[in-house]
Protein backbone atom coordinates (compact mmCIF):
# COMPACT_ATOMS: atom_id res chain seq x y z
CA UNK A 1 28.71 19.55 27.38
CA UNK A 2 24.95 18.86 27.46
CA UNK A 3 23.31 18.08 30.34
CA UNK A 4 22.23 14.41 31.41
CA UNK A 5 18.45 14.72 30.01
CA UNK A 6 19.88 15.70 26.83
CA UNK A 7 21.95 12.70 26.19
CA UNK A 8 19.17 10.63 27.27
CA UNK A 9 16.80 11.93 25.53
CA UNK A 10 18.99 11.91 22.43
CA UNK A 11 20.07 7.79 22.98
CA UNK A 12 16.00 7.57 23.23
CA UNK A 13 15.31 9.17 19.98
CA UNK A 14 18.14 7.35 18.20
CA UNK A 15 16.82 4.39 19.25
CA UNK A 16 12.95 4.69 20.00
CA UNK A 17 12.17 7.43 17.22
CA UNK A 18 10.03 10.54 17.92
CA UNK A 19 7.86 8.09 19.40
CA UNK A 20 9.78 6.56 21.98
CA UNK A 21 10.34 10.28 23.03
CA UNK A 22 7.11 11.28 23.32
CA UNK A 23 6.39 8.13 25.92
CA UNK A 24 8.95 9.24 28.08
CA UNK A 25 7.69 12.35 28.07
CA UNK A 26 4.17 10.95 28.83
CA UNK A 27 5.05 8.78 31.30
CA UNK A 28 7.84 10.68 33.43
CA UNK A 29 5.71 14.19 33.14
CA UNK A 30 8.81 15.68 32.21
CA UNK A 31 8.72 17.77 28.45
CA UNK A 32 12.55 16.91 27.56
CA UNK A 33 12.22 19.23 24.60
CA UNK A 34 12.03 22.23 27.00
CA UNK A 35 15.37 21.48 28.69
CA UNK A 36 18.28 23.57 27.03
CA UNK A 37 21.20 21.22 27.02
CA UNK A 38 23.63 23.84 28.65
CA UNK A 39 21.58 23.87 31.44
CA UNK A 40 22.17 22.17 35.13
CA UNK A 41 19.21 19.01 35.00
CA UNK A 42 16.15 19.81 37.05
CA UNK A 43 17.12 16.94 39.99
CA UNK A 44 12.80 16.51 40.14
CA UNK A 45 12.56 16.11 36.32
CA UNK A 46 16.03 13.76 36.39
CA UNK A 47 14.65 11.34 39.28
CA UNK A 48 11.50 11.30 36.91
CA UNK A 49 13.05 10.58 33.55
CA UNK A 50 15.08 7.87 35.11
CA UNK A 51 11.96 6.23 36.53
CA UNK A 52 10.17 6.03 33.45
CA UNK A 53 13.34 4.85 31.40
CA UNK A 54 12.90 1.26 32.85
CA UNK A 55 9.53 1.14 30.34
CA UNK A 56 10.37 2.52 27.87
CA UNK A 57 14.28 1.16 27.27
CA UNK A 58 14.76 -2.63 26.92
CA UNK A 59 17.26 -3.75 29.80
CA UNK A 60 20.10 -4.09 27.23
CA UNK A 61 18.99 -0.34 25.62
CA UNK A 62 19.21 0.62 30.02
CA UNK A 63 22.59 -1.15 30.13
CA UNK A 64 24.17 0.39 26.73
CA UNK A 65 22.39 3.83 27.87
CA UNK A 66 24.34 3.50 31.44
CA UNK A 67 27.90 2.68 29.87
CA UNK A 68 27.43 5.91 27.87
CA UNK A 69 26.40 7.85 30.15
CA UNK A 70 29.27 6.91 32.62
CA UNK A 71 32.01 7.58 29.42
CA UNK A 72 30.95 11.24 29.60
CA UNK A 73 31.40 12.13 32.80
């Protein structure tokens, strides 16, 4: 199963584009690409991503992104 940056960072491209990828990456400092899925999330890089989310995601797209994220645990 991929890791949590992974599926967020996937639900961010399906929803933001390329684009709304490469903000997160600007504003959490945190190159998502360079991840591997497989691998345990970096809990600096996590605490980061999930700070920036809440300007880049719309609080319905943070809601919807939540609920999925809870379904694959």
């Amino acid at each position: 199963m991929a890791n949590r940056i992974s599926r967020i960072t996937a639900y961010v491209e399906k929803r933001k584009l390329g684009f709304g990828v490469a903000r997160l990456i600007m504003m959490s400092g945190v190159n998502v690409r360079a991840i591997p899925p497989d691998e345990p999330d970096p809990p600096d890089a996590l605490r980061r991503l999930e700070q920036a989310l809440v300007r880049v995601l719309s609080p319905e797209e943070l809601r919807e992104l939540q609920t999925l994220l809870e379904d694959d645990r």
